[in-house]
Protein backbone atom coordinates (compact mmCIF):
# COMPACT_ATOMS: atom_id res chain seq x y z
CA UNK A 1 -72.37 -51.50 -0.03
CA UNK A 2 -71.09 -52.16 3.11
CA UNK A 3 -72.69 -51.09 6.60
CA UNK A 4 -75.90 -51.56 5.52
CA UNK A 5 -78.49 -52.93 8.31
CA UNK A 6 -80.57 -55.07 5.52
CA UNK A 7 -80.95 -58.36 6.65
CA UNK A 8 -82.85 -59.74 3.71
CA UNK A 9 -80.23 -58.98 1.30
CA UNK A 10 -82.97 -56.98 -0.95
CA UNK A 11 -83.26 -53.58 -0.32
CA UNK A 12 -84.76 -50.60 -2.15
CA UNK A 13 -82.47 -47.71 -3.77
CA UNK A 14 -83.91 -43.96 -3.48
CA UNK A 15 -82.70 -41.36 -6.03
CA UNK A 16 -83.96 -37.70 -5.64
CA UNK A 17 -83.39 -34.45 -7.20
CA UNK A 18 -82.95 -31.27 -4.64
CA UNK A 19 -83.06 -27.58 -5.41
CA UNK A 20 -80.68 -25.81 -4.08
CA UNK A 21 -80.64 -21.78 -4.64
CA UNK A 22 -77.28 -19.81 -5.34
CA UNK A 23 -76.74 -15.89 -4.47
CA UNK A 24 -73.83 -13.99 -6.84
CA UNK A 25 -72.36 -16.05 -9.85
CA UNK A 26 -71.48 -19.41 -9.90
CA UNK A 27 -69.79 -22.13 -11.76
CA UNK A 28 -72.43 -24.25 -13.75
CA UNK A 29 -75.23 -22.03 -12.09
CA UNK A 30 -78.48 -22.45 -14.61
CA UNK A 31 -82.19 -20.26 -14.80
CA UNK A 32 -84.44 -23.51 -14.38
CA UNK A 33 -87.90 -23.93 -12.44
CA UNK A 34 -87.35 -23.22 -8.90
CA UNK A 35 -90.76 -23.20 -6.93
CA UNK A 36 -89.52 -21.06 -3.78
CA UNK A 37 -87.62 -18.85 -5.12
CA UNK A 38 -88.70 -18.07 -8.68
CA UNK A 39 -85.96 -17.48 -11.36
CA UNK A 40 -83.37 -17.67 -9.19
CA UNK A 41 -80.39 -19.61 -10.29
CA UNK A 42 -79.50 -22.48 -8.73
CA UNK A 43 -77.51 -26.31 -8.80
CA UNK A 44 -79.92 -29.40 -9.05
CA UNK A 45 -77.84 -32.61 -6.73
CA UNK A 46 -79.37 -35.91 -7.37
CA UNK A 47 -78.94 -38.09 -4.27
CA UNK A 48 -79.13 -41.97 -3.82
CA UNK A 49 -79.91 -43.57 -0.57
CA UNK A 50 -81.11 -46.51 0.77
CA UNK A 51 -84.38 -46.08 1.79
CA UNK A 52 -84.62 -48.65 4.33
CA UNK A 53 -81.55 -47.41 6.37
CA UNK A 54 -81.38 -43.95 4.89
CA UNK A 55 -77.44 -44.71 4.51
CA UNK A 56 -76.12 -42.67 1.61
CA UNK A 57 -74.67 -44.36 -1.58
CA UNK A 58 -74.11 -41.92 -4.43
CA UNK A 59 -74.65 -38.10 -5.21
CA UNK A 60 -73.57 -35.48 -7.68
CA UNK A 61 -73.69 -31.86 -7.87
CA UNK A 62 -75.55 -30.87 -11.12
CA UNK A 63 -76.47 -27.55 -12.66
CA UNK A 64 -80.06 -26.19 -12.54
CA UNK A 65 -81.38 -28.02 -15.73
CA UNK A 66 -83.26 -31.41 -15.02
CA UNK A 67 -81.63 -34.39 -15.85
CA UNK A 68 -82.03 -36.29 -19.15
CA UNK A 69 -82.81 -39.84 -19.30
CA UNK A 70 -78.97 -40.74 -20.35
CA UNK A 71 -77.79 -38.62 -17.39
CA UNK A 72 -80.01 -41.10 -14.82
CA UNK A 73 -78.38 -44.10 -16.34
CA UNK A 74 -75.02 -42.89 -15.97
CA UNK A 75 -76.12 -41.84 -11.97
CA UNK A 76 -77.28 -45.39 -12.09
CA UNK A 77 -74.74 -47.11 -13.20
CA UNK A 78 -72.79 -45.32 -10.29
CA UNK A 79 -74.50 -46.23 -7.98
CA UNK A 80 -74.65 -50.11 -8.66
CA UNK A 81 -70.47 -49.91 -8.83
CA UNK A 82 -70.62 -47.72 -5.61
């Protein structure tokens, strides 16, 4: 994972979902609960970092619907071959 500032070789992985709102059409745009700006459309990212450095490992650009539980062991699994 290299670059990392983790000096007891055990660190902590951070994954997190992020709205973020789309104006006009858009590719893989969905309708899905968006507290600030209520039925707008809009992507859903989920992020990995580590949380002790904040370094970024992993992230993919999702549509608006939440992810299933097969989806976060595939972003998983990404992340551990990252």
């Amino acid at each position: 994972m290299g670059g990392g500032q983790c000096e007891a070789g055990v660190f902590t992985i951070d994954t997190d979902t992020t709205m973020h709102t789309l104006y006009g059409r858009q590719m893989g745009e969905r309708k899905s609960y968006n507290p600030k700006n209520k039925g707008k459309r809009s992507y859903l990212p989920m992020l990995t970092f580590i949380a002790e450095t904040r370094e970024y490992v992993w992230g993919e650009l999702r549509n608006g619907d939440k992810p299933t539980g097969n989806q976060i062991g595939a972003h998983r699994r990404n992340v551990c071959a990252a």
